[in-house]
N, C-alpha and C. Protein backbone atom coordinates (compact mmCIF):
# COMPACT_ATOMS: atom_id res chain seq x y z
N UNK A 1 15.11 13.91 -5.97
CA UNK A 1 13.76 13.73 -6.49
C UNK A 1 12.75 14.19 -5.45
N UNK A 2 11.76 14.67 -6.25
CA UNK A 2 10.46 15.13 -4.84
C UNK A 2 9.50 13.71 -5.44
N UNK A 3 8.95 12.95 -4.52
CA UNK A 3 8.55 11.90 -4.08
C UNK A 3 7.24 11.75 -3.69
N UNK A 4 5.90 11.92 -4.09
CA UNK A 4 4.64 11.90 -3.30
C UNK A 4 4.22 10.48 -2.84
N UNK A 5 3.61 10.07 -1.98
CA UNK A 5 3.40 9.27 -1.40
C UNK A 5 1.82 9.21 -0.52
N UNK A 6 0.91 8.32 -1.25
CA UNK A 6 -0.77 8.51 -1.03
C UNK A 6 -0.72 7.64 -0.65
N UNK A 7 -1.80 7.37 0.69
CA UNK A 7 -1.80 6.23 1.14
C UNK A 7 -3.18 5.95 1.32
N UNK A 8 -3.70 4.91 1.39
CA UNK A 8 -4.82 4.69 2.54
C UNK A 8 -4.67 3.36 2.97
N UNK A 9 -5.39 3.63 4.64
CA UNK A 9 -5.37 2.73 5.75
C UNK A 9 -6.49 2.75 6.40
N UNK A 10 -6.97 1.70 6.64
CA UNK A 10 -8.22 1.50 7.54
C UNK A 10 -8.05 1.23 8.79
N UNK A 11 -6.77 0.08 9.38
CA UNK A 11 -6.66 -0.01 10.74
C UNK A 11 -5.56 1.04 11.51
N UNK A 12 -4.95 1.75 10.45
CA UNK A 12 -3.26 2.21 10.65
C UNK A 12 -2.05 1.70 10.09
N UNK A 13 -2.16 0.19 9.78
CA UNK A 13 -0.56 -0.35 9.35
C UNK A 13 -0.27 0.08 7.89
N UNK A 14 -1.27 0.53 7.25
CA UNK A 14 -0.48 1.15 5.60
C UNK A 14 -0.27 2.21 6.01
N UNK A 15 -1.10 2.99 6.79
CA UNK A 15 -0.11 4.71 7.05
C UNK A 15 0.94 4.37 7.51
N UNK A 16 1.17 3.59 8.47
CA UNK A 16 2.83 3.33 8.96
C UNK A 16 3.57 2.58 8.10
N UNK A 17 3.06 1.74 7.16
CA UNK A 17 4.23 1.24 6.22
C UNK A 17 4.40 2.95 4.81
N UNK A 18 3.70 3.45 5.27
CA UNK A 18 3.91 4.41 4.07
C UNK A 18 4.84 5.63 5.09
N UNK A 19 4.58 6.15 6.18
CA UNK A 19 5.74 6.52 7.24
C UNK A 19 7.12 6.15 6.81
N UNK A 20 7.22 4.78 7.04
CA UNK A 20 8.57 3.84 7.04
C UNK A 20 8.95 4.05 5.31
N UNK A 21 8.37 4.08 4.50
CA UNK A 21 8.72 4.22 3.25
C UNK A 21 8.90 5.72 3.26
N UNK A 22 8.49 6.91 3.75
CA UNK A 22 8.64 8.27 3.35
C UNK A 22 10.26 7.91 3.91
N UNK A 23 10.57 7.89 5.67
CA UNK A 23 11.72 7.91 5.73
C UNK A 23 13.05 7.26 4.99
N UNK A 24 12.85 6.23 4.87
CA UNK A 24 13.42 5.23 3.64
C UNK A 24 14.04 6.05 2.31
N UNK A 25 13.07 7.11 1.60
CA UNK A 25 13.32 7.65 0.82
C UNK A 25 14.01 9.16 1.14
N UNK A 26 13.41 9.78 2.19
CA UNK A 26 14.36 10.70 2.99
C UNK A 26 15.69 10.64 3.23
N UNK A 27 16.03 9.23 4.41
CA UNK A 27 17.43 8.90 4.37
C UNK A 27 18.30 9.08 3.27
N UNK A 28 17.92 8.40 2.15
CA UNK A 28 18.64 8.48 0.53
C UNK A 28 18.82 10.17 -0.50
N UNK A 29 18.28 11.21 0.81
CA UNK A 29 18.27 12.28 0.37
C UNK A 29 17.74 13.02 -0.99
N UNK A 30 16.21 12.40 -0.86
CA UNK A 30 15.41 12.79 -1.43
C UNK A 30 13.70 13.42 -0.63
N UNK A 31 13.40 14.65 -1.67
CA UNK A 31 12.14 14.88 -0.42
C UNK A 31 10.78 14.36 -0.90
N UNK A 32 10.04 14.23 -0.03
CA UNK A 32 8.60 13.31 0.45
C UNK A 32 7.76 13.89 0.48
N UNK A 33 6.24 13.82 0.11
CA UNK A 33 5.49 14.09 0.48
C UNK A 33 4.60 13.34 0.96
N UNK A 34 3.55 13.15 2.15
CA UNK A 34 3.03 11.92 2.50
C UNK A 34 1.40 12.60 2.79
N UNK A 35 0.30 11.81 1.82
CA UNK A 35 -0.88 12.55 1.93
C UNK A 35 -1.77 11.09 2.66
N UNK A 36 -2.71 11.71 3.13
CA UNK A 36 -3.92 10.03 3.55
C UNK A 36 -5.10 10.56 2.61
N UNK A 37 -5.42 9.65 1.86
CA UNK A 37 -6.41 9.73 0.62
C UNK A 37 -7.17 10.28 0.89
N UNK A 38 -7.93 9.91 2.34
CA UNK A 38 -9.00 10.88 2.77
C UNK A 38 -9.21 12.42 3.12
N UNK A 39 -8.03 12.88 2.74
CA UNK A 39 -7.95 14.48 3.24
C UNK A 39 -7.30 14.91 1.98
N UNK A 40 -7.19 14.61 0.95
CA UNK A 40 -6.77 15.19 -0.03
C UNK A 40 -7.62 16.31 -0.78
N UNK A 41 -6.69 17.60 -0.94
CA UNK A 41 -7.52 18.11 -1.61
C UNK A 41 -7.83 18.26 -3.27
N UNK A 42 -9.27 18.74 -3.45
CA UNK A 42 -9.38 18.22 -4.50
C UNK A 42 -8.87 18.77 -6.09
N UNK A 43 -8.16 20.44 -5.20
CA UNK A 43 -7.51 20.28 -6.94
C UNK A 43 -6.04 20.70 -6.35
N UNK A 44 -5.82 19.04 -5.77
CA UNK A 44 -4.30 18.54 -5.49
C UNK A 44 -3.46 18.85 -7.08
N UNK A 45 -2.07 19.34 -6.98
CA UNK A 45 -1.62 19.49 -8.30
C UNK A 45 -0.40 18.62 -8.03
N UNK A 46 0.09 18.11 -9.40
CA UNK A 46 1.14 16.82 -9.20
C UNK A 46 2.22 17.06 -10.05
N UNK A 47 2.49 18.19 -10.89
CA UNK A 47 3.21 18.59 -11.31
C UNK A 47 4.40 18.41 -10.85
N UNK A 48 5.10 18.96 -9.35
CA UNK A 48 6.12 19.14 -8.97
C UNK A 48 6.50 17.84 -8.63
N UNK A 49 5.80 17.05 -8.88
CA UNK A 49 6.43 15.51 -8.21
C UNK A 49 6.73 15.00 -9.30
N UNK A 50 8.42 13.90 -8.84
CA UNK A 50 9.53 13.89 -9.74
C UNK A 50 8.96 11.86 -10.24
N UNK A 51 8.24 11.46 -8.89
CA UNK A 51 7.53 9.90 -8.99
C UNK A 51 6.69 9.48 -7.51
N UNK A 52 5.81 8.93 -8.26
CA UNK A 52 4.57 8.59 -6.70
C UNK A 52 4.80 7.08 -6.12
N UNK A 53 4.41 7.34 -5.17
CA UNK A 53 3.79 5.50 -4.24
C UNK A 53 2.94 6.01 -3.87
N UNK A 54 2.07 4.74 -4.15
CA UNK A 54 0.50 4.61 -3.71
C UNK A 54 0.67 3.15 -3.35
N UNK A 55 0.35 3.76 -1.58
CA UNK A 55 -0.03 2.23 -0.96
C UNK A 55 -1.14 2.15 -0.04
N UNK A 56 -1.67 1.25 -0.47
CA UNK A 56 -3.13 1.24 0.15
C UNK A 56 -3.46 -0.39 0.53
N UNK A 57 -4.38 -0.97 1.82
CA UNK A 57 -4.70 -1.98 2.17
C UNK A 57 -5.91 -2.61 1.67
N UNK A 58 -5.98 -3.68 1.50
CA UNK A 58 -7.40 -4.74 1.15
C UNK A 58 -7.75 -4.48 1.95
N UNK A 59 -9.49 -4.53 2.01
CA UNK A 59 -10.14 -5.24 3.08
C UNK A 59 -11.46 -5.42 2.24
N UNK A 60 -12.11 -7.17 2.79
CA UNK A 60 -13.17 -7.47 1.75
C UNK A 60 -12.89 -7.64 0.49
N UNK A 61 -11.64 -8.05 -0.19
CA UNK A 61 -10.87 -8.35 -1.57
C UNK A 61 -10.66 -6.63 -2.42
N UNK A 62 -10.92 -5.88 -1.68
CA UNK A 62 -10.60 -4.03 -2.17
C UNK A 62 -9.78 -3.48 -1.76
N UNK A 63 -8.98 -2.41 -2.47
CA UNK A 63 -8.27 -2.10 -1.69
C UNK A 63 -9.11 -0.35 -1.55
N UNK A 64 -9.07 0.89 -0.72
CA UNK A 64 -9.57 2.12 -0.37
C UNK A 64 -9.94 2.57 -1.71
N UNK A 65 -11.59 3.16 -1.58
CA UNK A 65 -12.27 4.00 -2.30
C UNK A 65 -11.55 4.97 -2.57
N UNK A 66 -10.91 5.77 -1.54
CA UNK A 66 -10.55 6.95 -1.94
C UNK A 66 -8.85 6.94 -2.33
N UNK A 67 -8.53 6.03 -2.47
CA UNK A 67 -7.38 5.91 -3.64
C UNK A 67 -7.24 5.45 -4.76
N UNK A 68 -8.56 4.53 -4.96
CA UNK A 68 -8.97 4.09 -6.45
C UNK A 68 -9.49 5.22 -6.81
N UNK A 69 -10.17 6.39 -6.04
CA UNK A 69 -10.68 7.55 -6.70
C UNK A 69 -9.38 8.60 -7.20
N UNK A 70 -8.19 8.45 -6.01
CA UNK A 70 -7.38 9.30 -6.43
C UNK A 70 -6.29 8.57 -7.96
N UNK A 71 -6.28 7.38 -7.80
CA UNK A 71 -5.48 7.24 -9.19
C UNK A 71 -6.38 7.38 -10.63
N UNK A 72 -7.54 7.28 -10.24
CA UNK A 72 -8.86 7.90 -11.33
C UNK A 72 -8.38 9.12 -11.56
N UNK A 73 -8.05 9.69 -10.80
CA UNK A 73 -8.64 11.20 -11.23
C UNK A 73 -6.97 11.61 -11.57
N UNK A 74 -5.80 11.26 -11.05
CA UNK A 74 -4.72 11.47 -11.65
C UNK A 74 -3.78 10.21 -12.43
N UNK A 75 -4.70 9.80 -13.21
CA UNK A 75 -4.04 8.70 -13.70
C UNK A 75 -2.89 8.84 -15.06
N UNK A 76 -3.03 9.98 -15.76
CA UNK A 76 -2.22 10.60 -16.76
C UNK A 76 -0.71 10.96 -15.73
N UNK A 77 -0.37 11.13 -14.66
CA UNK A 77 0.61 11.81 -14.28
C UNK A 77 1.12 10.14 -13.06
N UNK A 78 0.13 9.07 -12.52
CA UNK A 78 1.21 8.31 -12.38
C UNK A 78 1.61 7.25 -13.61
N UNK A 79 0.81 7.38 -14.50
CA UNK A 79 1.40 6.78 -15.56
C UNK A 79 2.47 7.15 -16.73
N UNK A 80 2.61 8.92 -16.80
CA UNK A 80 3.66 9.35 -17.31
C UNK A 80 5.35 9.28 -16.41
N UNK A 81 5.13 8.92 -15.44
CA UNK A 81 6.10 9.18 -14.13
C UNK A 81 6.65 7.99 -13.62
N UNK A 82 7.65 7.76 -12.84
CA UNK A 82 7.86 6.63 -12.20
C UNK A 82 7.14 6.26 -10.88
N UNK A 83 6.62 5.32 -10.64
CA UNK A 83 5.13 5.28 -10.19
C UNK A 83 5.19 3.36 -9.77
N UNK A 84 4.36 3.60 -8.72
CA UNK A 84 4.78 2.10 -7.67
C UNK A 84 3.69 2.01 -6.76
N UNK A 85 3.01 0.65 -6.75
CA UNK A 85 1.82 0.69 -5.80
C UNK A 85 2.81 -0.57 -4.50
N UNK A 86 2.08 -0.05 -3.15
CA UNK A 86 2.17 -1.23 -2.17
C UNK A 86 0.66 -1.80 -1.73
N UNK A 87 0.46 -2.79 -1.95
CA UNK A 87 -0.93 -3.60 -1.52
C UNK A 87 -0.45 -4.46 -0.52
N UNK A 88 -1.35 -3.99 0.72
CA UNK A 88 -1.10 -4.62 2.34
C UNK A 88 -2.59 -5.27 2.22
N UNK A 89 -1.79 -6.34 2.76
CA UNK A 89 -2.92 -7.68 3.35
C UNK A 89 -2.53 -8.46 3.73
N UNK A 90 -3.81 -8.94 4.44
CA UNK A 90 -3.32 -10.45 5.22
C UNK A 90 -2.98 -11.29 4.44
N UNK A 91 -3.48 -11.25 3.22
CA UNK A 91 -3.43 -12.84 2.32
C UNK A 91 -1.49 -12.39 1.59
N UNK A 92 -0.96 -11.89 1.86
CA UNK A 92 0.33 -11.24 1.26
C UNK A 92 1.22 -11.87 2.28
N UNK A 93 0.67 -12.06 3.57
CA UNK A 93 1.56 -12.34 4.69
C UNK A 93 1.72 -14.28 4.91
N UNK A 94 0.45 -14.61 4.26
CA UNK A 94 0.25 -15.76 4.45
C UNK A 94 0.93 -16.49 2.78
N UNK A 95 1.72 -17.56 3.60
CA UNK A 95 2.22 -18.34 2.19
C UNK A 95 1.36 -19.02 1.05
N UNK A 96 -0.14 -19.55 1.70
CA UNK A 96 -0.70 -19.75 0.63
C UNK A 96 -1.46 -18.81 0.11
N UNK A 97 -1.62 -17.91 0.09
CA UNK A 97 -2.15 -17.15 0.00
C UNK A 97 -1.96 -15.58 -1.02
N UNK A 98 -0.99 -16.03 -1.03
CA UNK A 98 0.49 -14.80 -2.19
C UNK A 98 -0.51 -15.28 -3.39
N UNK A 99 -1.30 -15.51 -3.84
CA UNK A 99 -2.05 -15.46 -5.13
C UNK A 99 -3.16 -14.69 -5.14
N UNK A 100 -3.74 -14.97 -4.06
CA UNK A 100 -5.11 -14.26 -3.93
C UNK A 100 -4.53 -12.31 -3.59
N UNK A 101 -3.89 -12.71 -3.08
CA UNK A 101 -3.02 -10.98 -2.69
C UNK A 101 -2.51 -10.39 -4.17
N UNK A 102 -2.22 -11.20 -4.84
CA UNK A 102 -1.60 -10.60 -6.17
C UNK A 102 -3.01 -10.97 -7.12
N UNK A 103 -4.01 -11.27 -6.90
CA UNK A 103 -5.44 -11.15 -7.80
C UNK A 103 -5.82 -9.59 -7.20
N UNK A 104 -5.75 -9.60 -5.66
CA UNK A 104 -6.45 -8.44 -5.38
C UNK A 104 -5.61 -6.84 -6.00
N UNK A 105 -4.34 -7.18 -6.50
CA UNK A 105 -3.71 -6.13 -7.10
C UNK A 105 -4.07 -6.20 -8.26
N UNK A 106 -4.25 -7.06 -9.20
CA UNK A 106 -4.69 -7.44 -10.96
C UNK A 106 -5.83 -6.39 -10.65
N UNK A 107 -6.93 -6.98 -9.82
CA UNK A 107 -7.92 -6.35 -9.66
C UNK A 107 -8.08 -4.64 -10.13
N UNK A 108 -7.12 -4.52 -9.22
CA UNK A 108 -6.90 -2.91 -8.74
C UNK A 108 -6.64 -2.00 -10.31
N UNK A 109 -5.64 -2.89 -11.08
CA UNK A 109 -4.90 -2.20 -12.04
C UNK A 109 -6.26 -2.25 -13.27
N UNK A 110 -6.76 -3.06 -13.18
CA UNK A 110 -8.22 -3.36 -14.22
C UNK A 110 -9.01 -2.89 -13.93
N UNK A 111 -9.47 -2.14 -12.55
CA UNK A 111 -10.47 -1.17 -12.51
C UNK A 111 -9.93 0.03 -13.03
N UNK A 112 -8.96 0.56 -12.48
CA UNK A 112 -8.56 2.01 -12.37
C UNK A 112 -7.39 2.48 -13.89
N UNK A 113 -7.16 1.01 -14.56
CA UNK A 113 -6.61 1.56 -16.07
C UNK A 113 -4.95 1.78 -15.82
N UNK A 114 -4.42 2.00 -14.29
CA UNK A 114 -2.86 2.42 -13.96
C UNK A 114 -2.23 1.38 -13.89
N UNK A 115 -1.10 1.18 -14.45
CA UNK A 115 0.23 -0.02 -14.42
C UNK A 115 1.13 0.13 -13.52
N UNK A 116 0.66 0.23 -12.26
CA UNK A 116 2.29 0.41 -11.81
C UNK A 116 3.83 -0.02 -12.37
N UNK A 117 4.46 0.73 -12.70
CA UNK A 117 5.66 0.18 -13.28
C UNK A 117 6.76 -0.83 -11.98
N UNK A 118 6.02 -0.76 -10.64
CA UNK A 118 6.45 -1.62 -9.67
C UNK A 118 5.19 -2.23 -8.57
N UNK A 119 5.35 -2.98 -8.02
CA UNK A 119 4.04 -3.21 -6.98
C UNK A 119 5.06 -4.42 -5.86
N UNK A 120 4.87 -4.14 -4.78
CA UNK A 120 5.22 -4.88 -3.62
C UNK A 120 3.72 -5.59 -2.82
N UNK A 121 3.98 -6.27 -2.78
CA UNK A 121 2.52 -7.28 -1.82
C UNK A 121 3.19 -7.44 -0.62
N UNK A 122 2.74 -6.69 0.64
CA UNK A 122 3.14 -6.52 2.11
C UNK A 122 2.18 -7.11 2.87
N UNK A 123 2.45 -7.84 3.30
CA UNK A 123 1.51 -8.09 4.81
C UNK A 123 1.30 -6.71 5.63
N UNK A 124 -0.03 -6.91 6.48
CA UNK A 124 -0.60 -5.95 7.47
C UNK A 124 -0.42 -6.34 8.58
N UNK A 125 -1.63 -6.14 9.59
CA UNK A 125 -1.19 -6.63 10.34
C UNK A 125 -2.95 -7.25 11.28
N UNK A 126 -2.94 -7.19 12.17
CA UNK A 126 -4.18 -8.02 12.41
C UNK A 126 -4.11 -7.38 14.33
N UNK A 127 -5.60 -6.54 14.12
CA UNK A 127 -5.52 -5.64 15.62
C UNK A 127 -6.61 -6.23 16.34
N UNK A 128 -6.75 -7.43 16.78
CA UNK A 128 -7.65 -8.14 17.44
C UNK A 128 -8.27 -6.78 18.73
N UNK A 129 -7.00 -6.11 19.81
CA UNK A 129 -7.78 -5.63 20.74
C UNK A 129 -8.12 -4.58 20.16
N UNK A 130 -8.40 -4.03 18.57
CA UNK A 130 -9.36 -2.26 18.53
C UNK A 130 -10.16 -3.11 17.88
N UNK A 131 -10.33 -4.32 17.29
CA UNK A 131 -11.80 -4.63 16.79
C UNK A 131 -13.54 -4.68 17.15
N UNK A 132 -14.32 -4.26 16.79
CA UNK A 132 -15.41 -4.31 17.95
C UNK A 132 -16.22 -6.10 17.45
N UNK A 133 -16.82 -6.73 17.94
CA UNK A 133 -17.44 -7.80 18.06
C UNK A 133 -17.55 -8.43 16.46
N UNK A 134 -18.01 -7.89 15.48
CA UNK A 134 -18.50 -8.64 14.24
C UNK A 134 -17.28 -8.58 13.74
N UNK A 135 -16.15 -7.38 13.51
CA UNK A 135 -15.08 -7.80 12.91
C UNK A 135 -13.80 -9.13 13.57
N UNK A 136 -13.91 -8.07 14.82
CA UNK A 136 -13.40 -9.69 15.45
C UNK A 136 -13.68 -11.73 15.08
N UNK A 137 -15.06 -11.42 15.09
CA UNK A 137 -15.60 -12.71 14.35
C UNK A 137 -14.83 -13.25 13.03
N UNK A 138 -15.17 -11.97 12.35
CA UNK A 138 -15.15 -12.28 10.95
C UNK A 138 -13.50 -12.87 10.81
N UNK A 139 -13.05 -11.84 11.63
CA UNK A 139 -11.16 -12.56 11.66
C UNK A 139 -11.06 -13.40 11.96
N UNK A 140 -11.47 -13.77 12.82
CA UNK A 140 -10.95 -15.19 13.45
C UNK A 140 -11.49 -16.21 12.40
N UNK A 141 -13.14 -15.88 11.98
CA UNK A 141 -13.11 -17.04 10.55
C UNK A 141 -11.83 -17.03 10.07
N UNK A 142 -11.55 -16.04 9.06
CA UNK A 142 -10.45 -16.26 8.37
C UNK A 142 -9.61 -16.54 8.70
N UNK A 143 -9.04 -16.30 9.88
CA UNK A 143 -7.57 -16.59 10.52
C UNK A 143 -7.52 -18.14 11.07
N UNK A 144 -8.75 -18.50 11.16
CA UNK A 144 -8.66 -20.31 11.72
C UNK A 144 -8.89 -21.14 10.21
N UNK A 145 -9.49 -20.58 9.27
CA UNK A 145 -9.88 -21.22 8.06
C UNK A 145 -8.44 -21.65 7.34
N UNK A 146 -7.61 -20.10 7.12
CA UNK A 146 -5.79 -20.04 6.66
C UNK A 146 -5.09 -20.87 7.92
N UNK A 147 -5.77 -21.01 8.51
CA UNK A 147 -4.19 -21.86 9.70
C UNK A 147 -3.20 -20.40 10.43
N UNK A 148 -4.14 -19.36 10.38
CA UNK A 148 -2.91 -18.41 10.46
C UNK A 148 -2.92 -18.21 12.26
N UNK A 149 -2.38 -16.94 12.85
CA UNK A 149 -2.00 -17.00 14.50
C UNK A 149 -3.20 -17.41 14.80
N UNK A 150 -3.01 -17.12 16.15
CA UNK A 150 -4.05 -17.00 17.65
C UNK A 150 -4.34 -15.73 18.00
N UNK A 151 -5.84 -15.70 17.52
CA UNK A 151 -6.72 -14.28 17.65
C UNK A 151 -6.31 -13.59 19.50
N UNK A 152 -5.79 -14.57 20.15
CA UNK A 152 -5.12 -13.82 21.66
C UNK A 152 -4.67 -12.62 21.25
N UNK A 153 -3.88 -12.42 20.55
CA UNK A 153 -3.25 -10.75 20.72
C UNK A 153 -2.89 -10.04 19.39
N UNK A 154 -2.79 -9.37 19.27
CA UNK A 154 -2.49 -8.41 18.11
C UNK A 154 -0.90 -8.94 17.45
N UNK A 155 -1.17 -8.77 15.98
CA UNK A 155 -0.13 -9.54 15.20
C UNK A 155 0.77 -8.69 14.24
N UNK A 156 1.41 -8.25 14.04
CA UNK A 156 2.00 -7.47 12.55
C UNK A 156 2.99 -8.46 11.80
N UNK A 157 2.58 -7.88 10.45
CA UNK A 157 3.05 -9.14 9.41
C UNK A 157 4.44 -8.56 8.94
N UNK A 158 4.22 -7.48 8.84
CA UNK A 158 4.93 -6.05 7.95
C UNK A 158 6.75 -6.96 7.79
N UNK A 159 6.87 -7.26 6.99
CA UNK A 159 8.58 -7.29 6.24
C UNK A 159 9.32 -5.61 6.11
N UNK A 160 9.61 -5.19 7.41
CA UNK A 160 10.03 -4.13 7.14
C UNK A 160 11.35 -4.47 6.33
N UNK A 161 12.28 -4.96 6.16
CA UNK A 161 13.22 -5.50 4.67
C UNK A 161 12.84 -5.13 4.02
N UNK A 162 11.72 -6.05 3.85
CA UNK A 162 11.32 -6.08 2.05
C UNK A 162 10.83 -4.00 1.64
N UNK A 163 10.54 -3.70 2.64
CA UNK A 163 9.89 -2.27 2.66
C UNK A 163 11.09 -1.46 1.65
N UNK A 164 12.12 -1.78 2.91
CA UNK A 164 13.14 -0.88 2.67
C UNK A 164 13.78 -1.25 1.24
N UNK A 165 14.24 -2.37 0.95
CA UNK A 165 14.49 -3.39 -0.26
C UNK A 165 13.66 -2.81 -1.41
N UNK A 166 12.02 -2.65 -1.07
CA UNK A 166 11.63 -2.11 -2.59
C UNK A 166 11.53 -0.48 -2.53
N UNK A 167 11.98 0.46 -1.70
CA UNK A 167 11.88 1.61 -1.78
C UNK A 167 13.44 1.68 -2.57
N UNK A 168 14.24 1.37 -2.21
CA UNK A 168 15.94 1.12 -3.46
C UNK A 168 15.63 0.87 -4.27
N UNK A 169 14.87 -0.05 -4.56
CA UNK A 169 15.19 -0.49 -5.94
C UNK A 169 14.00 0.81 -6.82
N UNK A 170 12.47 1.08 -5.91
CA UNK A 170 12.62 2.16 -6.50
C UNK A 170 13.00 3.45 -6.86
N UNK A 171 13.63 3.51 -5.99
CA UNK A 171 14.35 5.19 -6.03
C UNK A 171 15.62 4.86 -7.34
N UNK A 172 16.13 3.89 -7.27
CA UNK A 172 17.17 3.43 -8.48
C UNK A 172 16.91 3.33 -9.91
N UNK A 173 15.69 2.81 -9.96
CA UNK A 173 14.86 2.62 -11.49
C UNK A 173 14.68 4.31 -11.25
N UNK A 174 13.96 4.96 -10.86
CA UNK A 174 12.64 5.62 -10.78
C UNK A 174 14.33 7.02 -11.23
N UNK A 175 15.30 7.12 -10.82
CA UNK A 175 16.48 7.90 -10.93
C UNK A 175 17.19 7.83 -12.51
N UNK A 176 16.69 6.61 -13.23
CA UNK A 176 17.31 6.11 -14.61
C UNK A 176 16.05 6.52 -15.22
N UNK A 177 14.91 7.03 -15.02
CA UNK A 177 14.37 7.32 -15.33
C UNK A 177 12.88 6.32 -15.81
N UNK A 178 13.38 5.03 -15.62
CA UNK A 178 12.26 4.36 -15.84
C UNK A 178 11.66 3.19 -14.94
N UNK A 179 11.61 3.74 -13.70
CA UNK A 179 10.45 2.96 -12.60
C UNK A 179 8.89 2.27 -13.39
């Protein structure tokens, strides 16, 4: 299968969980393509791709403009196809919190009209030393409000398992033809 794979990331950890998913699907001897939403061009053609992942991070209960723009604008081709979103966030990583992470995906699918025929909710990760002053703040609200770490040092949530775990199961559906 040829495999496209759109991502967007604001701090870095969805480009690298979408990395770890290209290889994932590589290993299994299939080929990849891996785009960052923001450099896409605009009369990208999707034809040759056999099924997509689109994984993109919350931030502020959203997940990237420019991948809600890109499943807008090709939404006939991940919905004819076998087709799979990953939504990274903090609230995904945190146990109480697996609701609000799976609202912010409802969300996603009710703006933009696309069903993923799969969706994984991944934790991110939390980069205390590249933050500059107001975001820093703003984390630590949240991170002392959830009970979650100690803003001391940089955190990653990432279930690389579960990564690998839902890239099988989609390459398996997505091969029977109905991901």
């Amino acid at each position: 299968m040829n495999v496209l794979i759109v991502y967007g990331t604001t701090e870095g950890q969805t480009e690298k969980i979408s990395a770890r998913a290209a290889t994932c699907i590589r290993e299994r001897g299939h080929q990849v393509e891996l785009l960052d939403s923001t450099a896409l061009a605009s009369d990208l053609k999707l034809g040759h791709f056999d099924a997509f992942v689109i994984a993109a991070s919350v931030h502020q209960e959203h997940h990237q403009e420019t991948v809600t723009n890109f499943v807008f604008a090709h939404h006939e081709a991940l919905s004819t196809r076998p087709s799979a979103l990953i939504s990274v966030s903090l609230s995904a990583a945190l146990e109480d919190q697996k609701t609000e992470a799976q609202k912010y995906v409802d969300r996603f699918v009710s703006v933009t009209g696309w069903q993923p025929r799969m969706t994984l909710l991944l934790g991110g990760a939390l980069r205390f030393t590249k933050y500059d002053y107001f975001q820093e703040q703003f984390v630590k609200f949240v991170v002392m409000k959830s009970g979650g770490p100690s803003p001391e040092r940089d955190h990653e949530f990432t279930d690389w398992n579960a990564l690998a775990d839902f890239a099988d199961r989609f390459l398996e559906t997505a091969k029977q033809g109905g991901a």
